[in-house]
Protein backbone atom coordinates (compact mmCIF):
# COMPACT_ATOMS: atom_id res chain seq x y z
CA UNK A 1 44.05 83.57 92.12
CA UNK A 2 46.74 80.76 91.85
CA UNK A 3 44.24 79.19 89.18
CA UNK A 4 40.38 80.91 89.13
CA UNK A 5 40.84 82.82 92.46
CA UNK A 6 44.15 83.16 94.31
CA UNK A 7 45.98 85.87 92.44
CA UNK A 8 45.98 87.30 95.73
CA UNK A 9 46.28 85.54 99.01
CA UNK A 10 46.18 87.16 103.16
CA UNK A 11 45.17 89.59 105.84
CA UNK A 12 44.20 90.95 106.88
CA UNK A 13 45.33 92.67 108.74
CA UNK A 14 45.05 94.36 107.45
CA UNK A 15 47.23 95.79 105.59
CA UNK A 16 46.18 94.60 105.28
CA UNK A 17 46.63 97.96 102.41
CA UNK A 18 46.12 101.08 100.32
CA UNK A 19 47.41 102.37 97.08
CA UNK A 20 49.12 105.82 96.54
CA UNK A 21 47.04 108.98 97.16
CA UNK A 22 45.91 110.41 93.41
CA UNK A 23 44.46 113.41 92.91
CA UNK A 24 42.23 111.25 90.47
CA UNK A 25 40.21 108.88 91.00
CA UNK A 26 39.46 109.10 94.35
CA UNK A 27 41.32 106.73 96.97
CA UNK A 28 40.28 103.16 97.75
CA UNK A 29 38.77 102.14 100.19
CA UNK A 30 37.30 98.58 99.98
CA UNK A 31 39.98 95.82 99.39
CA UNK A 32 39.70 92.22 99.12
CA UNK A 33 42.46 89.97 100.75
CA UNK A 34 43.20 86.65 99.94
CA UNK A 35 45.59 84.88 103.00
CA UNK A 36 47.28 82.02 102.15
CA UNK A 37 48.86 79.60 104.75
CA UNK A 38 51.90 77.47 104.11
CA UNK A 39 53.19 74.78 106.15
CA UNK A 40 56.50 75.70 106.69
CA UNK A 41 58.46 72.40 105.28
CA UNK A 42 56.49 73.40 102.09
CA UNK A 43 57.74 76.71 102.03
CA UNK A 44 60.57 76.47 99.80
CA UNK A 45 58.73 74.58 97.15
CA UNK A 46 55.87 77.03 97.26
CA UNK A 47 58.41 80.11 97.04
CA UNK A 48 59.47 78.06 94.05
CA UNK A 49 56.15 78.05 92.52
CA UNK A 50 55.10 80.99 93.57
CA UNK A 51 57.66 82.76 91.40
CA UNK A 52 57.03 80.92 88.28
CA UNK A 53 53.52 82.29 88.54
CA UNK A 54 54.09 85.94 89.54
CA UNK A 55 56.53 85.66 86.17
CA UNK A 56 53.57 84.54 84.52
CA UNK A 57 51.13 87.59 85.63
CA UNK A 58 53.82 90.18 84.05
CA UNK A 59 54.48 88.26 81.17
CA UNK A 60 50.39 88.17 80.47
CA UNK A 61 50.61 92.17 81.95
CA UNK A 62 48.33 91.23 84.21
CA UNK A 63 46.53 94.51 84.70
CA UNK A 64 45.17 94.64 88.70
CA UNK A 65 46.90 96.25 92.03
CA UNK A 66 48.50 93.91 93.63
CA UNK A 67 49.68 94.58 96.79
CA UNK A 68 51.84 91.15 98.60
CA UNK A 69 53.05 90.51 102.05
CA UNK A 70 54.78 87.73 103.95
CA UNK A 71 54.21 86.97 107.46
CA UNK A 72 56.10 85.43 110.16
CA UNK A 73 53.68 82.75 111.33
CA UNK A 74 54.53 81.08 107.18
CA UNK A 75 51.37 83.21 105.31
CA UNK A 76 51.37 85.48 102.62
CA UNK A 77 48.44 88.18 102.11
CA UNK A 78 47.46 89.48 98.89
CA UNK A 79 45.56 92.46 98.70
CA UNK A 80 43.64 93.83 95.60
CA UNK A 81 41.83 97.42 96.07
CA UNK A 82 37.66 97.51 94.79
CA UNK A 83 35.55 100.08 94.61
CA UNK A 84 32.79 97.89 95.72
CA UNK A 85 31.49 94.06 95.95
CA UNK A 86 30.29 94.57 92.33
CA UNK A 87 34.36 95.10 91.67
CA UNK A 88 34.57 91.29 92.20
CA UNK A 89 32.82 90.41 89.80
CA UNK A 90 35.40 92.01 87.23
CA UNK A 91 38.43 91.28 89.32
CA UNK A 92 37.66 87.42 89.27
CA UNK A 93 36.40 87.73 85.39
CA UNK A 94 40.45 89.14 84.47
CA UNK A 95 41.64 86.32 86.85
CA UNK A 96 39.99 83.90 84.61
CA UNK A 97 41.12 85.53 81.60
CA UNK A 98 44.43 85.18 83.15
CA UNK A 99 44.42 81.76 84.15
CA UNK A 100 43.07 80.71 80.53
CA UNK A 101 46.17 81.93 79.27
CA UNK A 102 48.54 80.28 81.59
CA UNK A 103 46.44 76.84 80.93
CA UNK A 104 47.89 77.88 77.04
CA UNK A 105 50.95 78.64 78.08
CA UNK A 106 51.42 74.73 79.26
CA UNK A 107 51.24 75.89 82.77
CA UNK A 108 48.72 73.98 85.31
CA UNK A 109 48.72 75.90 88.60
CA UNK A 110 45.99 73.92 90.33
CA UNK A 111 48.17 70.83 89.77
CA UNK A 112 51.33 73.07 90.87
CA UNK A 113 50.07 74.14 93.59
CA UNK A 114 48.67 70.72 94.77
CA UNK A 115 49.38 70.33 98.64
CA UNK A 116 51.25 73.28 99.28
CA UNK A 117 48.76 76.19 100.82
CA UNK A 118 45.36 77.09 101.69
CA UNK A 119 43.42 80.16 101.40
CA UNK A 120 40.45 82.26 103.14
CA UNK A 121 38.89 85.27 101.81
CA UNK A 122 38.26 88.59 103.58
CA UNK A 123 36.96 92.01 102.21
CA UNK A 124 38.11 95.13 104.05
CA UNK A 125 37.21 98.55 104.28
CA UNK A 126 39.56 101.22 105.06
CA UNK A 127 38.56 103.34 107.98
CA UNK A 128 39.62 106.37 106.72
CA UNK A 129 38.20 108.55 109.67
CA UNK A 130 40.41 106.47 111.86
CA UNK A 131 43.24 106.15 110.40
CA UNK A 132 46.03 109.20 111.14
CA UNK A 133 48.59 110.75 108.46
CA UNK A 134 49.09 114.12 109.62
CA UNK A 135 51.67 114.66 106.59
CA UNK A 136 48.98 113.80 104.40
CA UNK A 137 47.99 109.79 103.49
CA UNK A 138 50.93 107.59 101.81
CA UNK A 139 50.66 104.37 100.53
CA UNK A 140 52.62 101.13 100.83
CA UNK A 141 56.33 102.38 99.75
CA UNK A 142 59.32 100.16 99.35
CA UNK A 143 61.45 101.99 102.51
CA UNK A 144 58.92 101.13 105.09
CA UNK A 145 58.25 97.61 104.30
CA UNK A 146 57.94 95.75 107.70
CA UNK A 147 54.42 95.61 108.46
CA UNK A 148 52.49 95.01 111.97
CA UNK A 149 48.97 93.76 112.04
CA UNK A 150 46.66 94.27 115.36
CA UNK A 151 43.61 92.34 115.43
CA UNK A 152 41.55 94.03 117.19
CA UNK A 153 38.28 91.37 117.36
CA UNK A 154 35.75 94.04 119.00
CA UNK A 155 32.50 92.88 121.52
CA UNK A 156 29.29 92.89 119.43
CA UNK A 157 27.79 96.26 118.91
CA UNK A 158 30.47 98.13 120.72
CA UNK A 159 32.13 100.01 117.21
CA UNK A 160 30.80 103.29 117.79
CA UNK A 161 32.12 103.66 121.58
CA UNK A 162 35.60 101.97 120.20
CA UNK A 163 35.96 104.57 117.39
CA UNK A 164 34.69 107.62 119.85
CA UNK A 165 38.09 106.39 121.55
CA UNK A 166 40.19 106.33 118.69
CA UNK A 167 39.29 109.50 117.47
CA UNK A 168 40.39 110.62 121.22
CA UNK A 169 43.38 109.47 120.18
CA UNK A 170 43.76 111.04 117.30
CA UNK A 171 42.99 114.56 118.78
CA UNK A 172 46.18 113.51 121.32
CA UNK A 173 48.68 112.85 118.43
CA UNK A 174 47.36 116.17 116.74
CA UNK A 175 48.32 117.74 120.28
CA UNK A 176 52.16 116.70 120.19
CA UNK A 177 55.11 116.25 117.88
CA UNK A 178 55.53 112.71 116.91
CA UNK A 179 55.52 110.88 113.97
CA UNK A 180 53.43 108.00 114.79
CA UNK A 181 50.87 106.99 111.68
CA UNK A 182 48.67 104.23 111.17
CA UNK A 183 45.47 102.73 108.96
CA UNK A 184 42.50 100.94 110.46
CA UNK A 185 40.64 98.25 108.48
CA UNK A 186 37.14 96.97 109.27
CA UNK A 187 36.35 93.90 108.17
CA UNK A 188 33.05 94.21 105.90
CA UNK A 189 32.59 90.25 105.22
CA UNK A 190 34.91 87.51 106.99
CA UNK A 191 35.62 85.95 109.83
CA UNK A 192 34.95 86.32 113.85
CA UNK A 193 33.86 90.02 113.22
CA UNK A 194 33.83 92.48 114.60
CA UNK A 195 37.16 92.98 114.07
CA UNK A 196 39.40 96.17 112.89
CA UNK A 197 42.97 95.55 111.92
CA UNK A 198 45.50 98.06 112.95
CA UNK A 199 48.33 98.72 110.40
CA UNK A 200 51.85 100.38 111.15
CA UNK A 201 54.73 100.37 109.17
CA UNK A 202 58.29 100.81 109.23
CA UNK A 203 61.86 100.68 108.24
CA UNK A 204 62.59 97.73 110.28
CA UNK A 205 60.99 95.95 113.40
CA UNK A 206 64.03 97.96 115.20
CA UNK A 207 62.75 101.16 114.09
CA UNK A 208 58.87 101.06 114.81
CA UNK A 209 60.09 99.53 118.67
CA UNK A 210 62.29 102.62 118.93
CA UNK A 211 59.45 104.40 117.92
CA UNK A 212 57.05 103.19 120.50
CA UNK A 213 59.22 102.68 123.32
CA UNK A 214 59.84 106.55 123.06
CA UNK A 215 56.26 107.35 122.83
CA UNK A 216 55.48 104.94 126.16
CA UNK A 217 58.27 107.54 127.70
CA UNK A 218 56.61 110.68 126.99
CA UNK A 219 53.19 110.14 126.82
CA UNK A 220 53.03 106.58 129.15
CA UNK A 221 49.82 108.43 131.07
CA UNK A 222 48.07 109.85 128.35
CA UNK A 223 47.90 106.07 126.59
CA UNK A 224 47.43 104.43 129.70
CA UNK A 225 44.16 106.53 129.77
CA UNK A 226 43.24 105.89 126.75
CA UNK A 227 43.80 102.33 126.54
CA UNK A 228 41.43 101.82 129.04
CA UNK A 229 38.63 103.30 127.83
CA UNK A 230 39.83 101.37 124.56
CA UNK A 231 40.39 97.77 126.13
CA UNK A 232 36.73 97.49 127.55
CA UNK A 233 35.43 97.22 124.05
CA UNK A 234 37.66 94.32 122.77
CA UNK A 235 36.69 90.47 123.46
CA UNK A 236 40.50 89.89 121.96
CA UNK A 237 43.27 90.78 120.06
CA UNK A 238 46.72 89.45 118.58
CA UNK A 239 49.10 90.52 116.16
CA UNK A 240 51.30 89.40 113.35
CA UNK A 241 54.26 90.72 111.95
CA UNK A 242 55.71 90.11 107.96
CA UNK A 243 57.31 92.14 105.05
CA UNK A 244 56.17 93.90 102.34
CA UNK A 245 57.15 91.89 98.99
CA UNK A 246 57.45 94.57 96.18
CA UNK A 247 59.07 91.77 93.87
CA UNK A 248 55.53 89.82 94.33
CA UNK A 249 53.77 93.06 93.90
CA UNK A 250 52.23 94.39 90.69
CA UNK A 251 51.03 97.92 89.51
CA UNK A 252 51.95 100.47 92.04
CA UNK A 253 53.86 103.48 92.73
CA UNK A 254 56.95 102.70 93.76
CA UNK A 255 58.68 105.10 95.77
């Protein structure tokens, strides 16, 4: 919504993202991500830029969820909860709004931002029967703000044997006492789907290895059971790691 439709740029990943549990309205579960991909000897510049505009969207109280993340492969995605594909319409009707007041403001962003990213759109939907907070859900929260995306791009028509294993292990972690959590993210309209995105997050990259290298020593045959019933249903997968960016962030609970 960098001028009519970049406000937010990604991933997925997805992540990909929620906002804080409220008692109301209900929680989100649809979210549209925008990723945006920077050459790397543009970064600087677009950092630059970038900055200007997020000034821009509090200055104009730009009134949307915002949720912002950096990668390590030089991409940023920005995440915006809807209630449904109707939501986009009014999302991309206050980006407008937004961007017409910029324009009056003597600030250009399509000109700004001339050469220095791209963009691709994907909607999400949080899986929330396959996701797993035992403590009850949380949303993104400034202390855990290194994030790890697993694509998980799934063989065609295989989702209901894939989540049959995930809620497997699910009824594993509900078994034991560790304090492993995680969100799962279809992807309702984008790219190479089927493809879920698996979300953890954490302190540090440190902490969540720490993590995982002590739950490969006390449960290493459990998952290795699991995993392959899991891996038979997946043509692919990869991951990417990045940051939470509260600075680039707009209306949510901090914590």
């Amino acid at each position: 919504m960098k001028t009519t439709g970049i406000i937010i740029c990604i991933f997925l990943f997805m992540g990909m993202v929620s906002l804080q549990a409220q008692e109301t309205p209900a929680m989100p579960e649809n979210f549209v991500v925008f990723e945006e991909f920077v050459q790397p000897a543009n970064l600087q510049e677009f950092n630059k830029v970038q900055q200007e505009v997020i000034d821009l969207w509090k200055k104009f109280e730009f009134d949307v969820p915002v949720f912002t993340y950096a990668t390590d492969a030089s991409s940023f995605y920005w995440v915006v909860p809807i209630e449904n594909f109707g939501g986009l319409d009014k999302l991309f009707t206050k980006t407008g709004e937004l961007n017409t007041k910029m324009k009056a403001d003597g600030y250009n962003s399509s000109e700004k931002f001339r050469d220095l990213s791209t963009t691709r759109e994907t909607i999400l939907h949080w899986e929330k029967d396959l996701s797993y907070h035992p403590n009850g859900y949380t949303s993104q929260t400034t202390d855990k703000r290194y994030c790890e995306w697993t694509f998980m791009y799934l063989k065609s028509g295989h989702q209901k044997e894939a989540a049959d294993v995930m809620k497997k292990y699910i009824e594993y972690f509900d078994s034991i006492e560790e304090t492993w959590e995680w969100d799962i993210y279809s992807v309702t309209l984008g790219y190479d789907s089927p493809c879920w995105i698996i979300m953890d997050r954490a302190e540090n990259p440190l902490e969540l290895n720490k993590l995982d290298m002590q739950l490969q020593k006390n449960h290493a045959e459990k998952f290795s059971e699991l995993w392959k019933e899991f891996q038979i249903h997946i043509r692919r997968m990869e991951k990417v790691t990045g940051w939470f960016l509260p600075k680039w962030s707009l209306n949510f609970e901090q914590e």
